[in-house]
PDB file of N, CA and C in Angstrom:
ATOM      1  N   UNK A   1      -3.412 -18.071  17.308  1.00  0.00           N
ATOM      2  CA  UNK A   1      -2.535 -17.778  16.189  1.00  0.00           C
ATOM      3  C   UNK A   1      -2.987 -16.454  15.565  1.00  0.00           C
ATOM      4  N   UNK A   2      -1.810 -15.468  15.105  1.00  0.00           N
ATOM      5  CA  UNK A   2      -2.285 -14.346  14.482  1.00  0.00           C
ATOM      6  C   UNK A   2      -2.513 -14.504  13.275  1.00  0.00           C
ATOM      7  N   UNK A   3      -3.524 -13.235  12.853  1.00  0.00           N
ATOM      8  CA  UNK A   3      -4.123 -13.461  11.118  1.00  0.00           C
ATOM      9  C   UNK A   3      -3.124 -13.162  10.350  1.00  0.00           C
ATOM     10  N   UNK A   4      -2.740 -13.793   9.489  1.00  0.00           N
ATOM     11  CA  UNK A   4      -1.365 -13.149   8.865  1.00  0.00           C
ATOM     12  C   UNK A   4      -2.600 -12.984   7.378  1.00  0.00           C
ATOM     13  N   UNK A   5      -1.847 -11.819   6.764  1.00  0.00           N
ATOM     14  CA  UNK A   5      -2.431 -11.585   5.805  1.00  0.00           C
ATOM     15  C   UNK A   5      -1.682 -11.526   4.357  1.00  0.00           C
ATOM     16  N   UNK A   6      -2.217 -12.654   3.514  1.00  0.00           N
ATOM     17  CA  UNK A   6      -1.387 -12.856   1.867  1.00  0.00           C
ATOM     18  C   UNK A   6      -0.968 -11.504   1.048  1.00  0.00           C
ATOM     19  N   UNK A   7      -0.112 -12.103   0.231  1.00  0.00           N
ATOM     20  CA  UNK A   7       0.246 -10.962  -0.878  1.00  0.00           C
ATOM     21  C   UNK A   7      -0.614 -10.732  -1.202  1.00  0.00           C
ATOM     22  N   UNK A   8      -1.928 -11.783  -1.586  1.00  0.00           N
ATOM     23  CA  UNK A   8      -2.438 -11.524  -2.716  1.00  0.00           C
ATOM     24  C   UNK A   8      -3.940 -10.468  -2.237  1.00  0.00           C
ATOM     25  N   UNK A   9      -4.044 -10.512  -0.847  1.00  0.00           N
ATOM     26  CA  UNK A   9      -5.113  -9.865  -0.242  1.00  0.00           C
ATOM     27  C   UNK A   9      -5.142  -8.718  -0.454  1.00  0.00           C
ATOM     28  N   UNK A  10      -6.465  -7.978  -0.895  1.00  0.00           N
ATOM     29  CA  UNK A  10      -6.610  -6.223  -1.423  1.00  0.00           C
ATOM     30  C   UNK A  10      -6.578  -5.998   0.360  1.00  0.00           C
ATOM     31  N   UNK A  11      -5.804  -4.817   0.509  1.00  0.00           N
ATOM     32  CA  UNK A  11      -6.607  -4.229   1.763  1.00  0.00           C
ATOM     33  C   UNK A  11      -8.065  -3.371   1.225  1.00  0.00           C
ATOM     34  N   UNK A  12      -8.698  -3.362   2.935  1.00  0.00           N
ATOM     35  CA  UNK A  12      -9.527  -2.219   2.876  1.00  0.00           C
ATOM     36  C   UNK A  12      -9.983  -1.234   3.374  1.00  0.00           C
ATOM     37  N   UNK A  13     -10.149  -0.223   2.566  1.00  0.00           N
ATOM     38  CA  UNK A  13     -10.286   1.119   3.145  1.00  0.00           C
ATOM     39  C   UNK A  13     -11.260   1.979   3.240  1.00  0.00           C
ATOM     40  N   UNK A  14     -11.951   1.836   3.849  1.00  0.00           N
ATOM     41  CA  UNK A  14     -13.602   2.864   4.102  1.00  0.00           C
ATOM     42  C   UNK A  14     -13.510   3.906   4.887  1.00  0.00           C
ATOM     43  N   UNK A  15     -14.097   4.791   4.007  1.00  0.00           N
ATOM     44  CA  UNK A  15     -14.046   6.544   4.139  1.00  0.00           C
ATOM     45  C   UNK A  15     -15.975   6.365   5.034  1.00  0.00           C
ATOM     46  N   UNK A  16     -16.050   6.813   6.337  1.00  0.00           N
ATOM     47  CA  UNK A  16     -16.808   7.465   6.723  1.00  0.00           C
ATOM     48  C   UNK A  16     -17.140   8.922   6.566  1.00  0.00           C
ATOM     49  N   UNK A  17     -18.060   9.301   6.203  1.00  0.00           N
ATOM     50  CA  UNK A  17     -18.901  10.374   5.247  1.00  0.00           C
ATOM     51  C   UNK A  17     -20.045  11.318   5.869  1.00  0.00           C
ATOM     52  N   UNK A  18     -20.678  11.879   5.486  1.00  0.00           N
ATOM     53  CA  UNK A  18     -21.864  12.608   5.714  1.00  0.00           C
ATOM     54  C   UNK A  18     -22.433  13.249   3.947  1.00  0.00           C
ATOM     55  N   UNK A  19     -23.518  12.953   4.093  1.00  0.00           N
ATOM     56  CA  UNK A  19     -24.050  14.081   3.167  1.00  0.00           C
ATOM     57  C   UNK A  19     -23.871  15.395   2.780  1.00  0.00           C
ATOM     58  N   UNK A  20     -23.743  16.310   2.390  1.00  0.00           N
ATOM     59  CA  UNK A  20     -23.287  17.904   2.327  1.00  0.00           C
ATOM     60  C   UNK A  20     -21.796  17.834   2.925  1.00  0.00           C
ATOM     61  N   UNK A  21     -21.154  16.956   3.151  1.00  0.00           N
ATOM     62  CA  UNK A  21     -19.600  17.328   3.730  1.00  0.00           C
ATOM     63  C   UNK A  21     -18.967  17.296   2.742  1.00  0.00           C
ATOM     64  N   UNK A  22     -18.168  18.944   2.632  1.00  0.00           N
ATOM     65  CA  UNK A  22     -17.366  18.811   1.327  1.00  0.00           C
ATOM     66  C   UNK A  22     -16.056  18.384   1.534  1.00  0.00           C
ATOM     67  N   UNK A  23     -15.393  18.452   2.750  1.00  0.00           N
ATOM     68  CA  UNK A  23     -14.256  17.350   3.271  1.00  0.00           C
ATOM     69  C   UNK A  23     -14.620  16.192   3.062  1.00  0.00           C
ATOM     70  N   UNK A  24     -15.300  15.382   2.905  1.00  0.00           N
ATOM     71  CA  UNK A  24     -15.516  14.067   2.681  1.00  0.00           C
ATOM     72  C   UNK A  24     -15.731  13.520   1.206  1.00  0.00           C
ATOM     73  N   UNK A  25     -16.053  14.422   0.530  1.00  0.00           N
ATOM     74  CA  UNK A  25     -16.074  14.447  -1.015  1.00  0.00           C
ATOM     75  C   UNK A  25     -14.322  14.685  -1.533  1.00  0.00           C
ATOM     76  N   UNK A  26     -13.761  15.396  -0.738  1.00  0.00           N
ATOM     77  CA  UNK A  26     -12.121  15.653  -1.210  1.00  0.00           C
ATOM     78  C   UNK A  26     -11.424  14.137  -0.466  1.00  0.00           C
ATOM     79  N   UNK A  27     -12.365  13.606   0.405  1.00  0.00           N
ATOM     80  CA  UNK A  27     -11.461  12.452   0.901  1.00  0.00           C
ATOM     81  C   UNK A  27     -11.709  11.883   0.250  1.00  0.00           C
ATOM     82  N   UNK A  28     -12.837  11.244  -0.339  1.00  0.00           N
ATOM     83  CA  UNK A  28     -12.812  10.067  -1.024  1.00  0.00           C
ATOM     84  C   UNK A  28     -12.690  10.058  -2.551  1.00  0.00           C
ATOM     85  N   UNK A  29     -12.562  11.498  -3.082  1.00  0.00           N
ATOM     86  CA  UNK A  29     -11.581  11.419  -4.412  1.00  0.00           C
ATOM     87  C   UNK A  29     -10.240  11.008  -3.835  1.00  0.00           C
ATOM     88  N   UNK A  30      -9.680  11.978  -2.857  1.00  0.00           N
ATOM     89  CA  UNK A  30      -8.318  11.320  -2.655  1.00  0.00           C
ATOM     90  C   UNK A  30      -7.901   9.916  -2.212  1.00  0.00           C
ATOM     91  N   UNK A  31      -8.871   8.827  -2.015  1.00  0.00           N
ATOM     92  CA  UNK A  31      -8.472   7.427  -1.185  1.00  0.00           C
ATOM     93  C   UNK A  31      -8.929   6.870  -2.999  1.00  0.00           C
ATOM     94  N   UNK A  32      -9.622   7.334  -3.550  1.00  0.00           N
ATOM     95  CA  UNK A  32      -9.577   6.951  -5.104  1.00  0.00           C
ATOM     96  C   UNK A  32      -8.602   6.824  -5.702  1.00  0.00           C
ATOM     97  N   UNK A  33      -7.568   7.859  -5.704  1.00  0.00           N
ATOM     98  CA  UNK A  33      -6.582   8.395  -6.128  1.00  0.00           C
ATOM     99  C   UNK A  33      -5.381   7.755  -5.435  1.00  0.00           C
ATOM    100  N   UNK A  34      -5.219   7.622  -4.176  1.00  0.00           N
ATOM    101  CA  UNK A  34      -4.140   7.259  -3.361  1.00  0.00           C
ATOM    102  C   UNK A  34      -4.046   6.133  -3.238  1.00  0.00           C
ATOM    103  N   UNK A  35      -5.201   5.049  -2.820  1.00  0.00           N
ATOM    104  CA  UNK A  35      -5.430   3.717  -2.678  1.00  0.00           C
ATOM    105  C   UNK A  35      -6.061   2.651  -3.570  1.00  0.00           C
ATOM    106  N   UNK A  36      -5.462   2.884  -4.761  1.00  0.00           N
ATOM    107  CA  UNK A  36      -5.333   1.854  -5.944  1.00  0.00           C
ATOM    108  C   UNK A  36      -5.067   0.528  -5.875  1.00  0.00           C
ATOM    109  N   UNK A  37      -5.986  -0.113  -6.315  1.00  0.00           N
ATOM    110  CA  UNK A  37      -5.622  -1.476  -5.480  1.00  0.00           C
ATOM    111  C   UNK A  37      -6.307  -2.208  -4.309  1.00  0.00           C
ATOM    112  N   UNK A  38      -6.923  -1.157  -3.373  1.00  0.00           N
ATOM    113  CA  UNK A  38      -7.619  -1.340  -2.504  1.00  0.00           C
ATOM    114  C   UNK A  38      -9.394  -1.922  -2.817  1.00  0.00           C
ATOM    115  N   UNK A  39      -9.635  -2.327  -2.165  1.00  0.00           N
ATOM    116  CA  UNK A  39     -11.212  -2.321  -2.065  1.00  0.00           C
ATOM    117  C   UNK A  39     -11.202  -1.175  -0.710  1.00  0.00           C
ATOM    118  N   UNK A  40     -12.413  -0.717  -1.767  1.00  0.00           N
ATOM    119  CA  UNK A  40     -12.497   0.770  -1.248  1.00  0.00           C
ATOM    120  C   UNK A  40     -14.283   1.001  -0.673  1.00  0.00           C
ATOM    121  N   UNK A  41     -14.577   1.395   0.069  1.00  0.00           N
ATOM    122  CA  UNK A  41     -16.325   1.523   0.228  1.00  0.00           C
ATOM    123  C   UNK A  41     -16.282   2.982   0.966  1.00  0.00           C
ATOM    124  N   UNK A  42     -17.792   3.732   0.789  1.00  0.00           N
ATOM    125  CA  UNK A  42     -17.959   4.962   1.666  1.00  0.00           C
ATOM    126  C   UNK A  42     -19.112   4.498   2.366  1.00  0.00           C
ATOM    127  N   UNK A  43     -18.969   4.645   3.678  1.00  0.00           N
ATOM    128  CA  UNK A  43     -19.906   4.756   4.396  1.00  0.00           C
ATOM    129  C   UNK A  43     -21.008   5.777   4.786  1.00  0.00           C
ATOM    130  N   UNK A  44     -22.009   6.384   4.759  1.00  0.00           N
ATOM    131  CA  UNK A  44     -22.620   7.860   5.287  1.00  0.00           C
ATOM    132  C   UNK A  44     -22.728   7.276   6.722  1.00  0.00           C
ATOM    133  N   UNK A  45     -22.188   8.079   7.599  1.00  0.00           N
ATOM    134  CA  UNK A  45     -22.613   7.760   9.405  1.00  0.00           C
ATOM    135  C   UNK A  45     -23.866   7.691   9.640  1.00  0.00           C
ATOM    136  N   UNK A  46     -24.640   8.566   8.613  1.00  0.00           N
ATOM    137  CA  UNK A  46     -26.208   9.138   9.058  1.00  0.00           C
ATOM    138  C   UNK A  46     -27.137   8.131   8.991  1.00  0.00           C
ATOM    139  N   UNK A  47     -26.217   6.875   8.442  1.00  0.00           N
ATOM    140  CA  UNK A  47     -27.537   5.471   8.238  1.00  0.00           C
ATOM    141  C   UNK A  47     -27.122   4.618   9.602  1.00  0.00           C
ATOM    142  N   UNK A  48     -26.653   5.169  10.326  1.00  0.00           N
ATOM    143  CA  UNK A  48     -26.236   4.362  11.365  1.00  0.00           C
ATOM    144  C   UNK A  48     -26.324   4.763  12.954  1.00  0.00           C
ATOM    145  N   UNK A  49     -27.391   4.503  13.288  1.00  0.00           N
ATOM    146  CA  UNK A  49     -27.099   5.254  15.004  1.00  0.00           C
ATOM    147  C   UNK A  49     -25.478   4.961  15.840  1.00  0.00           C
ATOM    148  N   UNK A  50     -25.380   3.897  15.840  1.00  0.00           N
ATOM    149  CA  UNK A  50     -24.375   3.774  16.523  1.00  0.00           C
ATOM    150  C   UNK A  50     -22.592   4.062  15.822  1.00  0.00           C
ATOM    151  N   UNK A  51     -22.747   4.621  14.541  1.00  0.00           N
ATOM    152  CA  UNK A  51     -21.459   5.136  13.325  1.00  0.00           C
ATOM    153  C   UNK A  51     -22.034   6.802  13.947  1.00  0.00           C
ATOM    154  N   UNK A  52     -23.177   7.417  13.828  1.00  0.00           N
ATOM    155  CA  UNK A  52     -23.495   8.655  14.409  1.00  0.00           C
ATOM    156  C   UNK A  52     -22.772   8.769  16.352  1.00  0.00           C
ATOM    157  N   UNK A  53     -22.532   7.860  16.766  1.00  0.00           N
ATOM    158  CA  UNK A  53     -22.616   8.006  17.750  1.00  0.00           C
ATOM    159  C   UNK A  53     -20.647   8.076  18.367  1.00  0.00           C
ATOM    160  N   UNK A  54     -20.289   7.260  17.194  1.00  0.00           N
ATOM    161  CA  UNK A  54     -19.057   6.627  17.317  1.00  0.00           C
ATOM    162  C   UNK A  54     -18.294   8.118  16.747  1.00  0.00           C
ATOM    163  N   UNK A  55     -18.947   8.676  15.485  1.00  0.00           N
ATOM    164  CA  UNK A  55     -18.240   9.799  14.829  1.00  0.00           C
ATOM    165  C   UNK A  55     -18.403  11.059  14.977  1.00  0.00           C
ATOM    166  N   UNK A  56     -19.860  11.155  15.207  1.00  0.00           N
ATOM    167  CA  UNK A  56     -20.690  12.514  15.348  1.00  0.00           C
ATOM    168  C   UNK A  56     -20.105  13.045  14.378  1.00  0.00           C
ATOM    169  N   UNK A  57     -19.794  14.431  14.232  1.00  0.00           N
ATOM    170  CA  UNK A  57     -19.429  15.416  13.595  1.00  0.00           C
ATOM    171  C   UNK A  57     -17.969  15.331  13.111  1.00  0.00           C
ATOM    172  N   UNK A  58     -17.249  14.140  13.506  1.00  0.00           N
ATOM    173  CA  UNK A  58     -15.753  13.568  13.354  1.00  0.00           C
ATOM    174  C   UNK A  58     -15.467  13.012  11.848  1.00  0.00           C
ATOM    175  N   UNK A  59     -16.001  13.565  10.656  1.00  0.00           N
ATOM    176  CA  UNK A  59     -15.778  12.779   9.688  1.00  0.00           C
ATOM    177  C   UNK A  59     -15.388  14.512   8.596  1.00  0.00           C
ATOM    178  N   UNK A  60     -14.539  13.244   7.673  1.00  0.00           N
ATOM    179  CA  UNK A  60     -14.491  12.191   7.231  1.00  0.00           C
ATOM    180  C   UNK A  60     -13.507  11.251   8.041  1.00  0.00           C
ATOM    181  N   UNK A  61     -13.496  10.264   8.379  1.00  0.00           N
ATOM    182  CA  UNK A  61     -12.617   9.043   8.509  1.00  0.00           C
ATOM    183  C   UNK A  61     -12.263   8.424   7.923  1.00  0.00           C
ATOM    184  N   UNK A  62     -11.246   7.924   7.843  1.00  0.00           N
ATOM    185  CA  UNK A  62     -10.581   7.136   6.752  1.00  0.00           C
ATOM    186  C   UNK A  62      -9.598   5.821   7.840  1.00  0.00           C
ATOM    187  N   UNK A  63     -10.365   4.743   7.751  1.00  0.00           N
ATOM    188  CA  UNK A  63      -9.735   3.375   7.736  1.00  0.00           C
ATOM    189  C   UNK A  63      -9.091   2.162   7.234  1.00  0.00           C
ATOM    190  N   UNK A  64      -8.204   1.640   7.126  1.00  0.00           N
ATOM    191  CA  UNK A  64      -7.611   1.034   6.743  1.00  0.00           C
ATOM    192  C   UNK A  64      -7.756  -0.669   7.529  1.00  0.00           C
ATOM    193  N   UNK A  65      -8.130  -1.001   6.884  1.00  0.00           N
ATOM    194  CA  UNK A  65      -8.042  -2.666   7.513  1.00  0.00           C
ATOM    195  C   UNK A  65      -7.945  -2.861   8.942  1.00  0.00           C
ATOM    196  N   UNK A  66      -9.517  -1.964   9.144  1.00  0.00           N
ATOM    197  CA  UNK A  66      -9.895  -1.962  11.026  1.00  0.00           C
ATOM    198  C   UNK A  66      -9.422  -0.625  11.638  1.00  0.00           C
ATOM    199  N   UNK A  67      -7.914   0.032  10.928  1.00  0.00           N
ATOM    200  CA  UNK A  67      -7.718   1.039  11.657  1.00  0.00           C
ATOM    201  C   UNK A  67      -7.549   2.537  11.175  1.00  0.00           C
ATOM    202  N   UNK A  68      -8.193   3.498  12.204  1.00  0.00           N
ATOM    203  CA  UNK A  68      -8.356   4.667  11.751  1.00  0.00           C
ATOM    204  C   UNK A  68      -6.765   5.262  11.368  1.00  0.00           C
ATOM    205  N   UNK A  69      -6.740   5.706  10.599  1.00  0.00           N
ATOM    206  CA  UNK A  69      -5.569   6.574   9.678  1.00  0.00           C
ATOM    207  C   UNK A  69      -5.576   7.617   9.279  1.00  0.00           C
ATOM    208  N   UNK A  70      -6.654   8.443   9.268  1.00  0.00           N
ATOM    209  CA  UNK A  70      -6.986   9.587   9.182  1.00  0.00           C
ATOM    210  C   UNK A  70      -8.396  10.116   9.382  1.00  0.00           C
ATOM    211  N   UNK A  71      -8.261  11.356   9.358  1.00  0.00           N
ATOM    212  CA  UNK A  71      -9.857  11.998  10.332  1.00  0.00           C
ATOM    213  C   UNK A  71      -9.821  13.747   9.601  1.00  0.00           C
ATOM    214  N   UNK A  72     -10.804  14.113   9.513  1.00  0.00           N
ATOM    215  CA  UNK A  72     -11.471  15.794   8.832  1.00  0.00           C
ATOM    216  C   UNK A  72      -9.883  15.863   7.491  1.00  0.00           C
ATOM    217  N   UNK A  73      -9.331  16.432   8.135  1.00  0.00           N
ATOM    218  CA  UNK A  73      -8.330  16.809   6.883  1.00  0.00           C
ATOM    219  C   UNK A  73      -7.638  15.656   6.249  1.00  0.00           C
ATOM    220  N   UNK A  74      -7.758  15.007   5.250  1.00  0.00           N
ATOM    221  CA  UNK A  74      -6.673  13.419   5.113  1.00  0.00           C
ATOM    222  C   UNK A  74      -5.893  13.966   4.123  1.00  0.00           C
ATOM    223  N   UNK A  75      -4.839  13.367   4.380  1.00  0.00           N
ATOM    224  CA  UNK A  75      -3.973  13.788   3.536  1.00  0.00           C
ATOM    225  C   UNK A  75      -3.135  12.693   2.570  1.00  0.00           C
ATOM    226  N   UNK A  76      -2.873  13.253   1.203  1.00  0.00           N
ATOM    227  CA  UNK A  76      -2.400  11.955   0.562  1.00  0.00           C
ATOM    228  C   UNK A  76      -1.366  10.793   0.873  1.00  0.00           C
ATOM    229  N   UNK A  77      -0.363  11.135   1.719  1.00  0.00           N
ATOM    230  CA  UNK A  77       0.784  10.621   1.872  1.00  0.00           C
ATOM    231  C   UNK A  77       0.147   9.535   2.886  1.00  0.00           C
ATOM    232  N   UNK A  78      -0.667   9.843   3.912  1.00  0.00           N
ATOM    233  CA  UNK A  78      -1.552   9.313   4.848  1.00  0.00           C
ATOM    234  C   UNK A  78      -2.111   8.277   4.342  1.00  0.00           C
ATOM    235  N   UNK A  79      -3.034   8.400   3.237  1.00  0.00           N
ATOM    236  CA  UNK A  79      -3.671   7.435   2.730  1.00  0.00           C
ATOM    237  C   UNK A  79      -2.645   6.181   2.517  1.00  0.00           C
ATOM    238  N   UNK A  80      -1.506   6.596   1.246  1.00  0.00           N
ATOM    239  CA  UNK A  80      -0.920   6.054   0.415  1.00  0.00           C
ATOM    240  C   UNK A  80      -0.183   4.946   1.759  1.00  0.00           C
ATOM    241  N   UNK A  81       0.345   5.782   2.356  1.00  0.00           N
ATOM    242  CA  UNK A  81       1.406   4.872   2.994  1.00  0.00           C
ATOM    243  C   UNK A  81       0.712   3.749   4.194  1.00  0.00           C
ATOM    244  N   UNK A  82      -0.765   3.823   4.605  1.00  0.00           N
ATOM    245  CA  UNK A  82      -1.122   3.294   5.058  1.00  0.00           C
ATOM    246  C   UNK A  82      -1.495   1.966   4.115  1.00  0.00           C
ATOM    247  N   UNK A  83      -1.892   1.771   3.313  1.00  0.00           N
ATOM    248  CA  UNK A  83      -2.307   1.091   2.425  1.00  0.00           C
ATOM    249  C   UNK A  83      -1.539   0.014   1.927  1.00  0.00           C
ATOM    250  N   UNK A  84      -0.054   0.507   1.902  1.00  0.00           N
ATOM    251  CA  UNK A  84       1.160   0.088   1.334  1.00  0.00           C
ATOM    252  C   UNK A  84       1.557  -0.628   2.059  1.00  0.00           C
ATOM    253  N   UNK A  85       1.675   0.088   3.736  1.00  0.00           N
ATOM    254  CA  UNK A  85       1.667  -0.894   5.142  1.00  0.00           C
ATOM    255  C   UNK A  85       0.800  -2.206   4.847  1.00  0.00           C
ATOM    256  N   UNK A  86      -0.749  -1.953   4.586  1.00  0.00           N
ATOM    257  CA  UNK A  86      -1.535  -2.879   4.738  1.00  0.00           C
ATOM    258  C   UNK A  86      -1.168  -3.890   3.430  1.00  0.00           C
ATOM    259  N   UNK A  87      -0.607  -3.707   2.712  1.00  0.00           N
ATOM    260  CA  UNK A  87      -0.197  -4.714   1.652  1.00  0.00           C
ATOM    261  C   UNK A  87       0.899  -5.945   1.743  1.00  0.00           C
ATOM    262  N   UNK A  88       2.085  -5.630   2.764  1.00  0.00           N
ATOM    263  CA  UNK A  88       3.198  -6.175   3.460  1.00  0.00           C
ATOM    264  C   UNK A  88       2.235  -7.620   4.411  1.00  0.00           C
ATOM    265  N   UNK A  89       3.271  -8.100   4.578  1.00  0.00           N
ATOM    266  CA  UNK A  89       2.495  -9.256   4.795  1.00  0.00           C
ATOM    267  C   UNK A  89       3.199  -9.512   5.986  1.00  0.00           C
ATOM    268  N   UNK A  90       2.718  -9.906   7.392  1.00  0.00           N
ATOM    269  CA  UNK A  90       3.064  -9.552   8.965  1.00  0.00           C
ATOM    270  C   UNK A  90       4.064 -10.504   9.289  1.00  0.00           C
TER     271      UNK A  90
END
């Protein structure tokens, strides 16, 4: 049986990061900003061998409830409408 997911469920959205990345500082003001509502977390790749390995130099990332939705440049509409998706119920 598939997971169906409630109204009442926050999606979630985790911004993969780096330290000194100033793209990743503009992403995750913008998933602040865009994804209201959400449970939201940042990850740094750099605590993770195998998030280093998965992203390398590929961040920021931005996921949505398992799936990637955006990558280096994110853009607001990106965020928003993914989120909005993830709120609909399957």
């Amino acid at each position: 049986m598939p997971f169906r997911r409630s109204r009442r469920t926050r999606p979630e959205v985790v911004v993969y990061t780096r330290a000194g990345c100033g793209l990743c500082r503009r992403a995750e003001h913008l998933v602040a900003r865009e994804a209201r509502g959400a449970v939201i977390r940042a990850v740094d790749v750099d605590t993770d061998e195998d998030l280093v390995r998965r992203y390398g130099v590929r961040v920021p990332v931005v996921v949505v409830d398992g799936t990637e939705v955006a990558e280096l440049e994110v853009a607001p509409g990106t965020v928003r409408r993914a989120v909005r998706d993830a709120r609909r119920p399957n």
